[in-house]
C-alpha atoms as a PDB file:
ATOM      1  CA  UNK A   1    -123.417  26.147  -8.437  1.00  0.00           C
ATOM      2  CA  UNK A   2    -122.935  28.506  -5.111  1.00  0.00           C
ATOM      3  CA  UNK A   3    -124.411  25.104  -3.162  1.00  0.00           C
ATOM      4  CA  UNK A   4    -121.390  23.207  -4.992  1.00  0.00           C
ATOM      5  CA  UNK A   5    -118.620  25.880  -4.417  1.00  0.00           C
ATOM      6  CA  UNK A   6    -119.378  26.422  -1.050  1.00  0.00           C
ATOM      7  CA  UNK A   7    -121.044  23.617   0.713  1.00  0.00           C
ATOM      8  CA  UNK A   8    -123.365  25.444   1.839  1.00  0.00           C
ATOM      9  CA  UNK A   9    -126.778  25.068   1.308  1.00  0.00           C
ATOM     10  CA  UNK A  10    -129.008  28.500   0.757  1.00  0.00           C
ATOM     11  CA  UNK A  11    -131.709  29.992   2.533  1.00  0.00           C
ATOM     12  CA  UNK A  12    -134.491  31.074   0.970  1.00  0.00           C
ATOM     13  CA  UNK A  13    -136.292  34.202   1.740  1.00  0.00           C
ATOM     14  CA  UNK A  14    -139.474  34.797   0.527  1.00  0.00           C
ATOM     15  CA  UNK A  15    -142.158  37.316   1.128  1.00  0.00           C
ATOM     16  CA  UNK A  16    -143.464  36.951   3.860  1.00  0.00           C
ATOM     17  CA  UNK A  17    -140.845  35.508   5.701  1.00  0.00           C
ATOM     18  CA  UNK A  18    -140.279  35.368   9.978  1.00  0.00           C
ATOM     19  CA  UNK A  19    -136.991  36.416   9.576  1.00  0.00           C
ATOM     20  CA  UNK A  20    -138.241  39.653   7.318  1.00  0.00           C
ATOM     21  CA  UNK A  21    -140.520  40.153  10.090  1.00  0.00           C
ATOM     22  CA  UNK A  22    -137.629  40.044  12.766  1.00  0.00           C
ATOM     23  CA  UNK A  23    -135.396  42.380  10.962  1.00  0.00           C
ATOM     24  CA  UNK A  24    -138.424  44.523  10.400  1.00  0.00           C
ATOM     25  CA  UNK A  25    -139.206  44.783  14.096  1.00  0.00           C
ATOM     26  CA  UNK A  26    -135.525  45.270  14.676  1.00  0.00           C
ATOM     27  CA  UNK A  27    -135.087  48.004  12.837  1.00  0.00           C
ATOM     28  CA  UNK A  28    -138.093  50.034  14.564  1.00  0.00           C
ATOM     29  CA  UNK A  29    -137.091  49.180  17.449  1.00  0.00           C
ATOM     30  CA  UNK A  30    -140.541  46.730  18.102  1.00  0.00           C
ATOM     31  CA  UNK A  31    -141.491  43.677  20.127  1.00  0.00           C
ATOM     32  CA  UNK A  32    -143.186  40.971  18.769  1.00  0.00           C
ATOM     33  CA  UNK A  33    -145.194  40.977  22.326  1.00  0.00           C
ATOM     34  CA  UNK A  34    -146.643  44.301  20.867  1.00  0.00           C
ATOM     35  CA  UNK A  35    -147.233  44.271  16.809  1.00  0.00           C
ATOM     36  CA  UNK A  36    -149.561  42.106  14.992  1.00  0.00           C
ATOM     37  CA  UNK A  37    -149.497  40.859  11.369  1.00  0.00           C
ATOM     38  CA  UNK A  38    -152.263  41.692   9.716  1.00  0.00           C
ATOM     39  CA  UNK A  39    -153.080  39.633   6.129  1.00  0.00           C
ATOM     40  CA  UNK A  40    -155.437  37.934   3.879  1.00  0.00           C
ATOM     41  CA  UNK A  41    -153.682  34.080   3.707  1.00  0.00           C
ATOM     42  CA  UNK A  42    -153.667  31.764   6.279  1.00  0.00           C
ATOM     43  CA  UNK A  43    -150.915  30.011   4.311  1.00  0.00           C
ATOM     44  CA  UNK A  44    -148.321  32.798   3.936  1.00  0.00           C
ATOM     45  CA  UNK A  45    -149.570  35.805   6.038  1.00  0.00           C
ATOM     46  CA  UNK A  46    -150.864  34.402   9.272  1.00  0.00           C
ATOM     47  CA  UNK A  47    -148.214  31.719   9.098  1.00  0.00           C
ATOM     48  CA  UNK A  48    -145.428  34.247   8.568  1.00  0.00           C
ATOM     49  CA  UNK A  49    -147.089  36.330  11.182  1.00  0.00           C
ATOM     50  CA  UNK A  50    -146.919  33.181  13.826  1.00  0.00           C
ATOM     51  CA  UNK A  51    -143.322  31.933  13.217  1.00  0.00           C
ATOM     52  CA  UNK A  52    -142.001  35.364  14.489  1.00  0.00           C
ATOM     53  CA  UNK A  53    -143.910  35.126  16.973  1.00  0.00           C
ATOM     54  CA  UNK A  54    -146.324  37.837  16.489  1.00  0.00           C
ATOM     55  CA  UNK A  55    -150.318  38.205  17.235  1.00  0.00           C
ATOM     56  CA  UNK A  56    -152.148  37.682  13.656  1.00  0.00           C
ATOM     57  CA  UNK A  57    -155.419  38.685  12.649  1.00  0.00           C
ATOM     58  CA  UNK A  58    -156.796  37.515   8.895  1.00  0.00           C
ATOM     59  CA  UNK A  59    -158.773  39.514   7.104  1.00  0.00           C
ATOM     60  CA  UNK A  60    -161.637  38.326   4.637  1.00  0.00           C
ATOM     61  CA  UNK A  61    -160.282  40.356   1.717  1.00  0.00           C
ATOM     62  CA  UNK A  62    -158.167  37.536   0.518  1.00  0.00           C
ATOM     63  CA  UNK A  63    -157.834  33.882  -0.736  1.00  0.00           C
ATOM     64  CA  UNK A  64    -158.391  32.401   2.551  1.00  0.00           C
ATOM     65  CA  UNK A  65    -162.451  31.691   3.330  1.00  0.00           C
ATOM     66  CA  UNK A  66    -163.397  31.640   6.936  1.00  0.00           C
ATOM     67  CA  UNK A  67    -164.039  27.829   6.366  1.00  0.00           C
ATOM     68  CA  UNK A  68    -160.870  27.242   5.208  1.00  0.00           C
ATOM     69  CA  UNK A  69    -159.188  29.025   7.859  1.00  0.00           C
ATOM     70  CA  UNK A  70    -161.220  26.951  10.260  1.00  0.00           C
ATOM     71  CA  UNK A  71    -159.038  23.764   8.377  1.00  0.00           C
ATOM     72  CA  UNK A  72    -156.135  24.658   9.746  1.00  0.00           C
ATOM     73  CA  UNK A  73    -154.997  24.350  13.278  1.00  0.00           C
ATOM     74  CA  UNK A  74    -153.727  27.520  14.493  1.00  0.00           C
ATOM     75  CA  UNK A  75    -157.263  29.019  12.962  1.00  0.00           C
ATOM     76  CA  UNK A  76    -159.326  27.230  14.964  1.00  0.00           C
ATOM     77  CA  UNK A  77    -161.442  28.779  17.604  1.00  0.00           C
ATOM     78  CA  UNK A  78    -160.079  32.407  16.475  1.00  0.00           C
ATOM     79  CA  UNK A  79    -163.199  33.351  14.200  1.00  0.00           C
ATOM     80  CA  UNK A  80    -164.685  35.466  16.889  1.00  0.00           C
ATOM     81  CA  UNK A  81    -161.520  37.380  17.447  1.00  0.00           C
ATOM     82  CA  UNK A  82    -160.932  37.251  13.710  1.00  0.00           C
ATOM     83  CA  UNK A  83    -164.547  38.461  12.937  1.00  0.00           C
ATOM     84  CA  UNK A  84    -164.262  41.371  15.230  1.00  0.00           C
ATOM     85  CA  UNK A  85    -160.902  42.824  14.030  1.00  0.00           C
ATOM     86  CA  UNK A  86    -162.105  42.573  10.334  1.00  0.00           C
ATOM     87  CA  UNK A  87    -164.859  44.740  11.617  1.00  0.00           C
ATOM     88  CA  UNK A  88    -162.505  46.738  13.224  1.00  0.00           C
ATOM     89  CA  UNK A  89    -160.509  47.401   9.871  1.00  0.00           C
ATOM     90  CA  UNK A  90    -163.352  47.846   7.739  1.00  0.00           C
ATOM     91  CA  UNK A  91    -164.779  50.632  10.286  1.00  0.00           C
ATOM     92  CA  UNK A  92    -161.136  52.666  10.442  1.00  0.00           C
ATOM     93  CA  UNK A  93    -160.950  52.229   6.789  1.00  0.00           C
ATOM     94  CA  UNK A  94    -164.703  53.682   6.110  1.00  0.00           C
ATOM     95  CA  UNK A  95    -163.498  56.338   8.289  1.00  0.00           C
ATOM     96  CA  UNK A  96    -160.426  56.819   6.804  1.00  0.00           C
ATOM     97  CA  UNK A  97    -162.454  57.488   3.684  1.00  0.00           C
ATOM     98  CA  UNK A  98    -164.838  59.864   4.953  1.00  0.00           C
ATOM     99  CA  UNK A  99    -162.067  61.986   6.536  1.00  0.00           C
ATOM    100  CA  UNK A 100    -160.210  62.014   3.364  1.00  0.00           C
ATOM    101  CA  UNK A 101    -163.386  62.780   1.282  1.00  0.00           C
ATOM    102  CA  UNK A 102    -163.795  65.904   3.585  1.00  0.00           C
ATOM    103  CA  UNK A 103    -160.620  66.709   2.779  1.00  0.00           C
ATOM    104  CA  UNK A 104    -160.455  66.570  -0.693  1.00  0.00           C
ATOM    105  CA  UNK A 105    -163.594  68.480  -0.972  1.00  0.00           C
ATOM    106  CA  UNK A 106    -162.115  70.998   1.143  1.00  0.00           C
END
C-alpha cells in the first residue's frame, strides 16, 4: 500500500544487515579496516560481515559445517584462518569461565 502511495519501493532490513553494520560502526566511532564480524552462518553472518566490508571469521557453533563453508566462494581457502580463530574463541571463552568461576567462588 506504502509501495502504491508513494512510488517508492522499500528496503528491507533484516538482521544482519551491511547497512546495520555501518550504522553500528558509525556510531562507535569504528572502521571497518579494524572490526571483524564474528558468526556461525556463512549465509547471513559472514555474508553480512563481507558486504560492509569487514574481516569475518565463522565459528563452528552454528548451522554452517566446515564443508559447507568450503561450498561457497568467499569460504574457500579460509579454513586455516577460520580453524585458528575458533580456537582462539574457544580458549578466551574457557578462560573467561575459569576467571568467572574464581570469582563466584570468591
Amino acid at each position: 500500500m506504502i509501495s502504491k502511495a508513494t512510488g517508492v519501493d522499500p528496503y528491507f532490513v533484516g538482521k544482519p544487515n551491511p547497512m546495520m553494520m555501518r550504522s553500528a560502526l558509525n556510531t562507535i566511532d569504528a572502521h571497518s579496516e579494524s572490526t571483524a564480524m564474528i558468526g556461525d552462518r556463512m549465509d547471513t553472518d559472514v555474508l553480512c560481515g563481507l558486504g560492509a566490508g569487514l574481516e569475518t571469521i565463522r565459528v563452528l557453533t552454528g548451522i554452517s559445517s566446515r564443508a559447507e563453508a568450503e561450498r561457497y566462494p568467499y569460504g574457500q581457502g579460509r579454513s586455516g584462518a577460520l580453524q585458528a580463530a575458533t580456537r582462539a574463541c574457544r580458549q578466551a571463552a574457557v578462560r573467561g569461565r575459569r576467571a568467572a568461576s574464581r570469582s563466584c567462588a570468591s
